[in-house]
PDB file of N, CA and C in Angstrom:
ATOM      1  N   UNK A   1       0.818  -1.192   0.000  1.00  0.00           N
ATOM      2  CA  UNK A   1       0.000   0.000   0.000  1.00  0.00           C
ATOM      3  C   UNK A   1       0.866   1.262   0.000  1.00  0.00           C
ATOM      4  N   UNK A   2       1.843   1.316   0.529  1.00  0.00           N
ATOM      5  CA  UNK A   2       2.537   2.669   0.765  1.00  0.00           C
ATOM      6  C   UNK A   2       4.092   2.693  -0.137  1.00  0.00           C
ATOM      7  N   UNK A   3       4.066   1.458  -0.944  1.00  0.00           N
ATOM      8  CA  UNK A   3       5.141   1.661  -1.945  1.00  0.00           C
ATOM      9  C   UNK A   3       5.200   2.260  -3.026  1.00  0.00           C
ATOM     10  N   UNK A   4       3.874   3.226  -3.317  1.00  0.00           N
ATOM     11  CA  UNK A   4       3.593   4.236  -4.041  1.00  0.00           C
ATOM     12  C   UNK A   4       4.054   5.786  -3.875  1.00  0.00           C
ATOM     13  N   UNK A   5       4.187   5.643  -2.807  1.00  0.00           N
ATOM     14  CA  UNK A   5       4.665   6.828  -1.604  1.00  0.00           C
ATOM     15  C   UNK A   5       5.855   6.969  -1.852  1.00  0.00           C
ATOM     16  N   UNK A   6       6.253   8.339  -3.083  1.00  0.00           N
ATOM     17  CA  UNK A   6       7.756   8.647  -2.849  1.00  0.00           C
ATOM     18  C   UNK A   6       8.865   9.049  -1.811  1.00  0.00           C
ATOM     19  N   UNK A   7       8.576   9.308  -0.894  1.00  0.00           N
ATOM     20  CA  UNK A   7       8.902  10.589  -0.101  1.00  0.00           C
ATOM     21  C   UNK A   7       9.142   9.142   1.173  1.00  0.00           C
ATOM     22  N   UNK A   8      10.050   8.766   1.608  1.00  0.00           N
ATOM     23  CA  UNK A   8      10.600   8.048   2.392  1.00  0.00           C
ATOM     24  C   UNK A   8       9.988   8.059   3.783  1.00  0.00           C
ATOM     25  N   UNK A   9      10.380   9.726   4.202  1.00  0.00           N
ATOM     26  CA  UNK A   9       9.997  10.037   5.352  1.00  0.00           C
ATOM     27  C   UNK A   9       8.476  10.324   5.474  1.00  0.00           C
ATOM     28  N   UNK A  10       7.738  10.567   4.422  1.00  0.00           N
ATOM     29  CA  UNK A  10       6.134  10.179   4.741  1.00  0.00           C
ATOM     30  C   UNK A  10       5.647   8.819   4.615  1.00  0.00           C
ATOM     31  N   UNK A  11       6.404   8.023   4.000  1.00  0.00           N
ATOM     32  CA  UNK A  11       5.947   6.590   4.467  1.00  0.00           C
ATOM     33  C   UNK A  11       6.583   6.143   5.469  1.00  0.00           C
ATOM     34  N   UNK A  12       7.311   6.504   6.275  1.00  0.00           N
ATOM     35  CA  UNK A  12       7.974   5.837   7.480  1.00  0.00           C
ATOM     36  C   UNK A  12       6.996   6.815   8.683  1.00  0.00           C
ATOM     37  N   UNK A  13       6.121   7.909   8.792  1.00  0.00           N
ATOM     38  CA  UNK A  13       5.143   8.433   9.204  1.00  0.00           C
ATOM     39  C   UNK A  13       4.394   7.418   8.980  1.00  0.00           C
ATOM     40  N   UNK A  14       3.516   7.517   7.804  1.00  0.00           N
ATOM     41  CA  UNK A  14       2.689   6.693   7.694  1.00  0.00           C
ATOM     42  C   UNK A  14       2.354   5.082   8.427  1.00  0.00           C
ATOM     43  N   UNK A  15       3.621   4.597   8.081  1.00  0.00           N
ATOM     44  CA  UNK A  15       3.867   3.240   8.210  1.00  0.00           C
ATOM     45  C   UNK A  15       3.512   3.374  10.241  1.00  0.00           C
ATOM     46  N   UNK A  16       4.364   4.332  10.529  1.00  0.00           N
ATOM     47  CA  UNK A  16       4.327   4.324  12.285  1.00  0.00           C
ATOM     48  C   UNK A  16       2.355   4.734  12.728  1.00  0.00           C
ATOM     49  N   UNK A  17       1.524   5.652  11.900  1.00  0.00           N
ATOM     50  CA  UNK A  17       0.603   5.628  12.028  1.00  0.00           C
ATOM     51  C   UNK A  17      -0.087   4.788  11.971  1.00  0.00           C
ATOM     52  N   UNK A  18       0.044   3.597  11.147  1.00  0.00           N
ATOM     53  CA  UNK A  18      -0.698   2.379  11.206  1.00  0.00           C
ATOM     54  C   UNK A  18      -0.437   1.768  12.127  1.00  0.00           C
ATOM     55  N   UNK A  19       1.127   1.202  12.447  1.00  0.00           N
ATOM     56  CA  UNK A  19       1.073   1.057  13.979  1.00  0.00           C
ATOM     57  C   UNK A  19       0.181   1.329  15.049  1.00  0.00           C
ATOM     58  N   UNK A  20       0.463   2.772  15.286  1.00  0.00           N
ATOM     59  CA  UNK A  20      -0.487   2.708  16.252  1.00  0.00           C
ATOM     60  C   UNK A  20      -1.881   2.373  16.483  1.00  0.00           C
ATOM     61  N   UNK A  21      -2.510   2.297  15.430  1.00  0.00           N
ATOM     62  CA  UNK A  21      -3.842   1.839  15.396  1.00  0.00           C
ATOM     63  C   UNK A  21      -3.974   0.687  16.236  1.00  0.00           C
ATOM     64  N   UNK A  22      -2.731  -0.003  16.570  1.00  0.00           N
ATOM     65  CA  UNK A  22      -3.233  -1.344  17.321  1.00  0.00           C
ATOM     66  C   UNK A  22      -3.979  -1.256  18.465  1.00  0.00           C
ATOM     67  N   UNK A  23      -3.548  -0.168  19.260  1.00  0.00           N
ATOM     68  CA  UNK A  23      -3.669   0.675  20.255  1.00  0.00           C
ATOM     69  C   UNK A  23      -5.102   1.530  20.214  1.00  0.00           C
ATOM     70  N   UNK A  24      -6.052   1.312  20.964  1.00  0.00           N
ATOM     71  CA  UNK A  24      -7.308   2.056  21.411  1.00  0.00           C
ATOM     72  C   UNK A  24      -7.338   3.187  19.753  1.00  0.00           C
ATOM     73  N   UNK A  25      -7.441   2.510  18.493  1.00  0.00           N
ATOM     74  CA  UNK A  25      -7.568   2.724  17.428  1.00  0.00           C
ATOM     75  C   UNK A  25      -9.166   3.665  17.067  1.00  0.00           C
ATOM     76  N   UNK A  26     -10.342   3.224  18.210  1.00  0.00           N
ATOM     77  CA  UNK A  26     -11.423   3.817  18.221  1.00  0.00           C
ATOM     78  C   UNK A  26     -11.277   5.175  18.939  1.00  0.00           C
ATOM     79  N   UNK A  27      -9.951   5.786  19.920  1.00  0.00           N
ATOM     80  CA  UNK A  27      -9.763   6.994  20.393  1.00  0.00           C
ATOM     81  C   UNK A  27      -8.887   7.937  19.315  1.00  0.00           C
ATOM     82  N   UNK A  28      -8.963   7.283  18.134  1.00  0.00           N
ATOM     83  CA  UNK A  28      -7.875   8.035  17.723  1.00  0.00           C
ATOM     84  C   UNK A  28      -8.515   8.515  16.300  1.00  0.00           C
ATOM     85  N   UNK A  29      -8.345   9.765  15.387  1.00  0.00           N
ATOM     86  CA  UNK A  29      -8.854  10.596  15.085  1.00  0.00           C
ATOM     87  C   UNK A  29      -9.858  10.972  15.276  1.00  0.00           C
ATOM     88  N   UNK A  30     -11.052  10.773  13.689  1.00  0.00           N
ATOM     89  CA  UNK A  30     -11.636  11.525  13.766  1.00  0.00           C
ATOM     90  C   UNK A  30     -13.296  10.701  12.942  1.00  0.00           C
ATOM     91  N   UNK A  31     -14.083  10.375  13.687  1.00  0.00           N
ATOM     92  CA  UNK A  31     -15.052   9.794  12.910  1.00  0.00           C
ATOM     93  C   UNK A  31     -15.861  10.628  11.180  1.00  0.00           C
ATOM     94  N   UNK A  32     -15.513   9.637  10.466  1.00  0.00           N
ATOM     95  CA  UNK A  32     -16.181  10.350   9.280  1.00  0.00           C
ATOM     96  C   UNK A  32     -17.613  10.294   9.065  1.00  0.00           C
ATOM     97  N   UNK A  33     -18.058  11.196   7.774  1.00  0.00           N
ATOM     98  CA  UNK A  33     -19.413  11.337   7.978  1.00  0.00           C
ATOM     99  C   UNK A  33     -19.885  10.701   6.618  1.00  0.00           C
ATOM    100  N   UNK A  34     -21.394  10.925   6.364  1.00  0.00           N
ATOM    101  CA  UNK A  34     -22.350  11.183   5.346  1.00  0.00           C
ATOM    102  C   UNK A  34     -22.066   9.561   4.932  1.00  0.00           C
ATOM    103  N   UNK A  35     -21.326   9.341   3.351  1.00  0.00           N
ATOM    104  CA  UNK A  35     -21.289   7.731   3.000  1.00  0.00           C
ATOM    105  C   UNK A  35     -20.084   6.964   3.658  1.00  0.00           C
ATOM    106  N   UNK A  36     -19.409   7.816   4.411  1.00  0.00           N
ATOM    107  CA  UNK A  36     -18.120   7.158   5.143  1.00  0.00           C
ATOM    108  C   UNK A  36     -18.478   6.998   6.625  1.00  0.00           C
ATOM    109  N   UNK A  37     -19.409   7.310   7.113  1.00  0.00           N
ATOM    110  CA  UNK A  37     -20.059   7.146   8.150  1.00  0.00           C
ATOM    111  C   UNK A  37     -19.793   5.478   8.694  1.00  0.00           C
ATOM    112  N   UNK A  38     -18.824   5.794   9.670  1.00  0.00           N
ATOM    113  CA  UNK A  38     -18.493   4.235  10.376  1.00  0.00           C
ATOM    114  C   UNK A  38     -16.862   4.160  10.169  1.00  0.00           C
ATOM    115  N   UNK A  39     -16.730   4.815   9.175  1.00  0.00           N
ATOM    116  CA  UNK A  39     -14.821   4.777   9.040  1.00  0.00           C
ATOM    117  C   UNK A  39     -14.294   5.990  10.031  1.00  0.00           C
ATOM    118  N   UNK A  40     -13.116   6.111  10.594  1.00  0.00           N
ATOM    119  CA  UNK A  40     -12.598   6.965  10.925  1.00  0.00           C
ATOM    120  C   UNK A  40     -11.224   7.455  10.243  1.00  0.00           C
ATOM    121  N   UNK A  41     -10.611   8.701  10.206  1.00  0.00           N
ATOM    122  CA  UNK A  41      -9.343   8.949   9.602  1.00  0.00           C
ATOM    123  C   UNK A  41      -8.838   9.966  11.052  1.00  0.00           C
ATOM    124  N   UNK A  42      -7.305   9.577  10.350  1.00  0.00           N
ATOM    125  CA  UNK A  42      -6.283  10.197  11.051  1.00  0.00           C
ATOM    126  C   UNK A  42      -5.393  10.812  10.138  1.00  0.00           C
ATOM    127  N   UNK A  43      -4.698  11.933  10.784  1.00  0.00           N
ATOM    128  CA  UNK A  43      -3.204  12.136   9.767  1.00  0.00           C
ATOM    129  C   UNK A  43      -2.573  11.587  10.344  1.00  0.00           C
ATOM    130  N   UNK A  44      -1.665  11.529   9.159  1.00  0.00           N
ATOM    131  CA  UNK A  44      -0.290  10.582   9.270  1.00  0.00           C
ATOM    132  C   UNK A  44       0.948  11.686   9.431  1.00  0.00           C
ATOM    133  N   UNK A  45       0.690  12.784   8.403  1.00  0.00           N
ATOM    134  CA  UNK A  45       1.056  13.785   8.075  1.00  0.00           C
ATOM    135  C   UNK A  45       0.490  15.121   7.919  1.00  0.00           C
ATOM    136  N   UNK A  46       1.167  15.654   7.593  1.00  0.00           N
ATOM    137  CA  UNK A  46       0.109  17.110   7.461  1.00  0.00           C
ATOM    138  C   UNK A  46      -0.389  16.992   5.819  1.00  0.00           C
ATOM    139  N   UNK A  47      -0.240  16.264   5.078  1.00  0.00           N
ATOM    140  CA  UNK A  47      -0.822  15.744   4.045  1.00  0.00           C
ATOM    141  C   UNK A  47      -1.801  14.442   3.857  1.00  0.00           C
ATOM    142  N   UNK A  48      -0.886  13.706   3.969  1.00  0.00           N
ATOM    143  CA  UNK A  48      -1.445  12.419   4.110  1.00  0.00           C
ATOM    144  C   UNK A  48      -2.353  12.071   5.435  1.00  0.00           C
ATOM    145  N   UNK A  49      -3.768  11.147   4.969  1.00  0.00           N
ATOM    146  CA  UNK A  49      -4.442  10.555   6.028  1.00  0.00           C
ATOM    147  C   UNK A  49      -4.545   9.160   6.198  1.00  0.00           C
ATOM    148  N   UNK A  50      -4.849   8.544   7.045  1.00  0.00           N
ATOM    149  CA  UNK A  50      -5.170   7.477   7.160  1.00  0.00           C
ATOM    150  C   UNK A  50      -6.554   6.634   7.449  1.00  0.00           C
ATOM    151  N   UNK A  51      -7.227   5.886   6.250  1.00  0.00           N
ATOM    152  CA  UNK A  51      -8.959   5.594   6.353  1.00  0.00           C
ATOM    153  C   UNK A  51      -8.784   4.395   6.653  1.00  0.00           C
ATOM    154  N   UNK A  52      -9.516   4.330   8.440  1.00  0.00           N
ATOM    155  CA  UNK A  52      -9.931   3.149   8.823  1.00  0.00           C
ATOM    156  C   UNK A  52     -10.634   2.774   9.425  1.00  0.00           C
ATOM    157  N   UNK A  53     -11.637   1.751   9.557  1.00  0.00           N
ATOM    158  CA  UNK A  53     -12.803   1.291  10.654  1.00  0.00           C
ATOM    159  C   UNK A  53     -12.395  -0.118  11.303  1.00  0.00           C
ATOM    160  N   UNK A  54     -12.839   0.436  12.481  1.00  0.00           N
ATOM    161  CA  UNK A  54     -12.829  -0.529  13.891  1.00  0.00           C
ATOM    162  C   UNK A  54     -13.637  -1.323  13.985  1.00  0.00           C
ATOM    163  N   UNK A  55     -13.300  -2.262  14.405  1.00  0.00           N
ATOM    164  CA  UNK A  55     -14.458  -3.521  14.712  1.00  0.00           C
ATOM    165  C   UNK A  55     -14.189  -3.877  16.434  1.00  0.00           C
ATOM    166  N   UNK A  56     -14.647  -5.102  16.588  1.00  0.00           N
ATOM    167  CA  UNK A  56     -14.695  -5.219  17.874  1.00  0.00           C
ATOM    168  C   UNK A  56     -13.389  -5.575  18.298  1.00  0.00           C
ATOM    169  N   UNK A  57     -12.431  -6.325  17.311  1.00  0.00           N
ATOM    170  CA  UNK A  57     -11.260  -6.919  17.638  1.00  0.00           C
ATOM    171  C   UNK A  57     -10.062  -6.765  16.265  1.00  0.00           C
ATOM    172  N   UNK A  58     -10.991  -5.617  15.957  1.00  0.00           N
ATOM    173  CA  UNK A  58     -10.096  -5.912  14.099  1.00  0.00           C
ATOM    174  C   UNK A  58     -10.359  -4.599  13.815  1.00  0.00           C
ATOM    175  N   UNK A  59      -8.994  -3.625  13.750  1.00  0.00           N
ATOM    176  CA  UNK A  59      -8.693  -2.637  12.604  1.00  0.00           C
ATOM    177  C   UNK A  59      -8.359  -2.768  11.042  1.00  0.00           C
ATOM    178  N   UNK A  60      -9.347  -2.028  10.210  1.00  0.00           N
ATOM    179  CA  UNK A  60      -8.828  -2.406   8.660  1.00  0.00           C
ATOM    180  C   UNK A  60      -8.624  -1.113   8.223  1.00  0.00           C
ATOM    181  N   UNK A  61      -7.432  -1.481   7.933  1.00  0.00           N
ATOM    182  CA  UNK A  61      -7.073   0.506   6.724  1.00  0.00           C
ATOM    183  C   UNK A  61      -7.475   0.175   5.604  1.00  0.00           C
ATOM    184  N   UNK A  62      -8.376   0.832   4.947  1.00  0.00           N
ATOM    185  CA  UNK A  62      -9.231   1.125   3.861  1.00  0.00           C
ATOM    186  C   UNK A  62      -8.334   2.005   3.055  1.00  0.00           C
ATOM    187  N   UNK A  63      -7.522   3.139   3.229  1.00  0.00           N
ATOM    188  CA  UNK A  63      -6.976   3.763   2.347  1.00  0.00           C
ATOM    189  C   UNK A  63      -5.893   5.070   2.770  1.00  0.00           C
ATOM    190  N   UNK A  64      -5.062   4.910   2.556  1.00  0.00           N
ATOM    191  CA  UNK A  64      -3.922   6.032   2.844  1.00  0.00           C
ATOM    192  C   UNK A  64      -3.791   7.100   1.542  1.00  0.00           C
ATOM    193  N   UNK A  65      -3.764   8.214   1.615  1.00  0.00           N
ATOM    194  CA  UNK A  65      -3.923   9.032   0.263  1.00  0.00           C
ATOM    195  C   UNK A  65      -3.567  10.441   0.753  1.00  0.00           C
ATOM    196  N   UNK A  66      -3.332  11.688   0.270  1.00  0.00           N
ATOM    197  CA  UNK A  66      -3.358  13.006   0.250  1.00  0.00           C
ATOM    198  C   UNK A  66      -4.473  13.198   0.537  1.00  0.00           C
ATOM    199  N   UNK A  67      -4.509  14.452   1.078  1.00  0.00           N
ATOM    200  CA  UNK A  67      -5.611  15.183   1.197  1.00  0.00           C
ATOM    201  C   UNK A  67      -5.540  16.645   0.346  1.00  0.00           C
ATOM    202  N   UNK A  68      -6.408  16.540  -0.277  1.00  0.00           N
ATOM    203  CA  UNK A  68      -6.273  17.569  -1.343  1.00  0.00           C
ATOM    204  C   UNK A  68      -7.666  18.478  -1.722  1.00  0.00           C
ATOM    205  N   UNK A  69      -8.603  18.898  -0.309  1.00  0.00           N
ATOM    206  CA  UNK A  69      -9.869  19.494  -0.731  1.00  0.00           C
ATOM    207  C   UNK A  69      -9.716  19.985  -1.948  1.00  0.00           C
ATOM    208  N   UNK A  70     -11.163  19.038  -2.694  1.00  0.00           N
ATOM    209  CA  UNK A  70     -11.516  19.973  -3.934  1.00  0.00           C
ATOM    210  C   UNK A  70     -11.252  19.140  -4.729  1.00  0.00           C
ATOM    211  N   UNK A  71     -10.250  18.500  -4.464  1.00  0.00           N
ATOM    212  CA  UNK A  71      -9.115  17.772  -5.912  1.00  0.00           C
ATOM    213  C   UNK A  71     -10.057  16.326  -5.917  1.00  0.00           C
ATOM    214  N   UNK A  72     -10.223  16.148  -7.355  1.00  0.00           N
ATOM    215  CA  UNK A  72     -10.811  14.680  -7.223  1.00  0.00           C
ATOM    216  C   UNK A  72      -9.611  13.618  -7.233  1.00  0.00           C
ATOM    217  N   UNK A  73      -8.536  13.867  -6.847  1.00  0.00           N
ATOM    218  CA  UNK A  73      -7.533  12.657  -5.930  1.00  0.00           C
ATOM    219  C   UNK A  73      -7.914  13.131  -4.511  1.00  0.00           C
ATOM    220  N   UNK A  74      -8.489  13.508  -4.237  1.00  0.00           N
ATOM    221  CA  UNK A  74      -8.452  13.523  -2.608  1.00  0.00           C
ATOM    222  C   UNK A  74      -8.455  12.682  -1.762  1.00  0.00           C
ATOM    223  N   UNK A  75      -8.072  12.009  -0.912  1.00  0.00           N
ATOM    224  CA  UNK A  75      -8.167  11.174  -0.544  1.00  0.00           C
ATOM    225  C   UNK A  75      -9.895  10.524   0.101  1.00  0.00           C
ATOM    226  N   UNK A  76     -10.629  12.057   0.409  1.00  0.00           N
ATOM    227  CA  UNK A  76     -11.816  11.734   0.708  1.00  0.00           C
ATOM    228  C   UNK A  76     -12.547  11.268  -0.376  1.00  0.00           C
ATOM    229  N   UNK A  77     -12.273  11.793  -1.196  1.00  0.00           N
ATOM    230  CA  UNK A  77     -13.606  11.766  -2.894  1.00  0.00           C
ATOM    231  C   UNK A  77     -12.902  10.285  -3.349  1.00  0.00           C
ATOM    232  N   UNK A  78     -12.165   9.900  -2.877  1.00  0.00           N
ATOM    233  CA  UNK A  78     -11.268   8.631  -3.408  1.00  0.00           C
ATOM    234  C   UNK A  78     -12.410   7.638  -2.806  1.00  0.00           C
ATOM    235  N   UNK A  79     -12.398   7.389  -1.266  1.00  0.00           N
ATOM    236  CA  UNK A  79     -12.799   6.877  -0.633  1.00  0.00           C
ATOM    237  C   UNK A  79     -14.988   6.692  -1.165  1.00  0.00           C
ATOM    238  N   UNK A  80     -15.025   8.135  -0.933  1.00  0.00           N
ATOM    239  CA  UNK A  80     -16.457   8.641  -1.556  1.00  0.00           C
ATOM    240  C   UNK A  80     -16.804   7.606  -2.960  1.00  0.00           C
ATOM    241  N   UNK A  81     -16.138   7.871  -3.750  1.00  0.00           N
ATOM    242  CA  UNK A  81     -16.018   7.119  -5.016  1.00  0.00           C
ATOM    243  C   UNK A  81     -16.239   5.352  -5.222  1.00  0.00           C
ATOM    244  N   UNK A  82     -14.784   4.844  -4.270  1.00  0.00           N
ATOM    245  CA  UNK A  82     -15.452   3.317  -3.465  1.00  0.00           C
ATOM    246  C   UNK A  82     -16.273   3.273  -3.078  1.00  0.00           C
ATOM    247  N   UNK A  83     -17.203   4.283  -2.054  1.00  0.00           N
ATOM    248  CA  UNK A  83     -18.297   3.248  -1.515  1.00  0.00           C
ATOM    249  C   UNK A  83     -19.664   3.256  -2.302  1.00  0.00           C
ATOM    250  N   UNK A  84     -19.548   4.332  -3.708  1.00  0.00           N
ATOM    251  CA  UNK A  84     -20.308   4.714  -4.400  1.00  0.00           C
ATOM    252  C   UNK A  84     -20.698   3.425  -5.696  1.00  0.00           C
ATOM    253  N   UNK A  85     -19.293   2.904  -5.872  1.00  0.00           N
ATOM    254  CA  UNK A  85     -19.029   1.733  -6.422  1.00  0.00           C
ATOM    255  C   UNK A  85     -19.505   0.912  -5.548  1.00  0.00           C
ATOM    256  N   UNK A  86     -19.717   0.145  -4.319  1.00  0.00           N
ATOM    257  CA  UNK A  86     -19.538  -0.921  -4.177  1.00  0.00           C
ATOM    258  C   UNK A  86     -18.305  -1.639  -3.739  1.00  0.00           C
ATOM    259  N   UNK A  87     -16.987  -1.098  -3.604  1.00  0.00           N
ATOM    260  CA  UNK A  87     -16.018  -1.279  -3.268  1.00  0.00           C
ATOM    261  C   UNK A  87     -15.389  -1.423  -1.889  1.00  0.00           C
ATOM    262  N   UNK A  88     -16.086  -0.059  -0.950  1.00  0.00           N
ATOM    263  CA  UNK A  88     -15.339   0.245   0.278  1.00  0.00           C
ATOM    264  C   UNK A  88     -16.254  -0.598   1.290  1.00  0.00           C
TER     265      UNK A  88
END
């Protein structure tokens, strides 16, 4: 997932953000809304976020991406897009 990620030191962020998710993963960012409603994100970076939902015993990252309001790479409209498909 993050071998797309040029920039060394934002995937070694990244990579440590997923880490922590092991850890009380439901205290940590920020619950999303509207069709993402049930996922939560975090930054990783001041760019990059991290999309994931909690279960009772199981964290799944759904998607690491930029955040780019507006931009249809955004990482939100990315996400938006999957669950619009059928995907997320």
């Amino acid at each position: 997932m993050l071998e797309g990620i040029a920039d060394k030191s934002s995937r070694k962020k990244i990579a440590s953000g997923i880490d922590k998710l092991k850890k009380n993963a439901h205290l940590q960012g920020k619950d999303l809304r509207g069709n993402l409603a049930g996922y939560r994100s975090v930054r990783a970076t001041q760019r990059f976020r991290i999309i994931f939902k909690v279960a009772t015993d199981k964290v799944t990252v759904r998607a690491v991406g930029l955040r780019k309001g507006g931009d249809k790479n955004d990482v939100y409209e990315l996400c938006d897009k999957l669950w619009r498909d059928g995907e997320l």
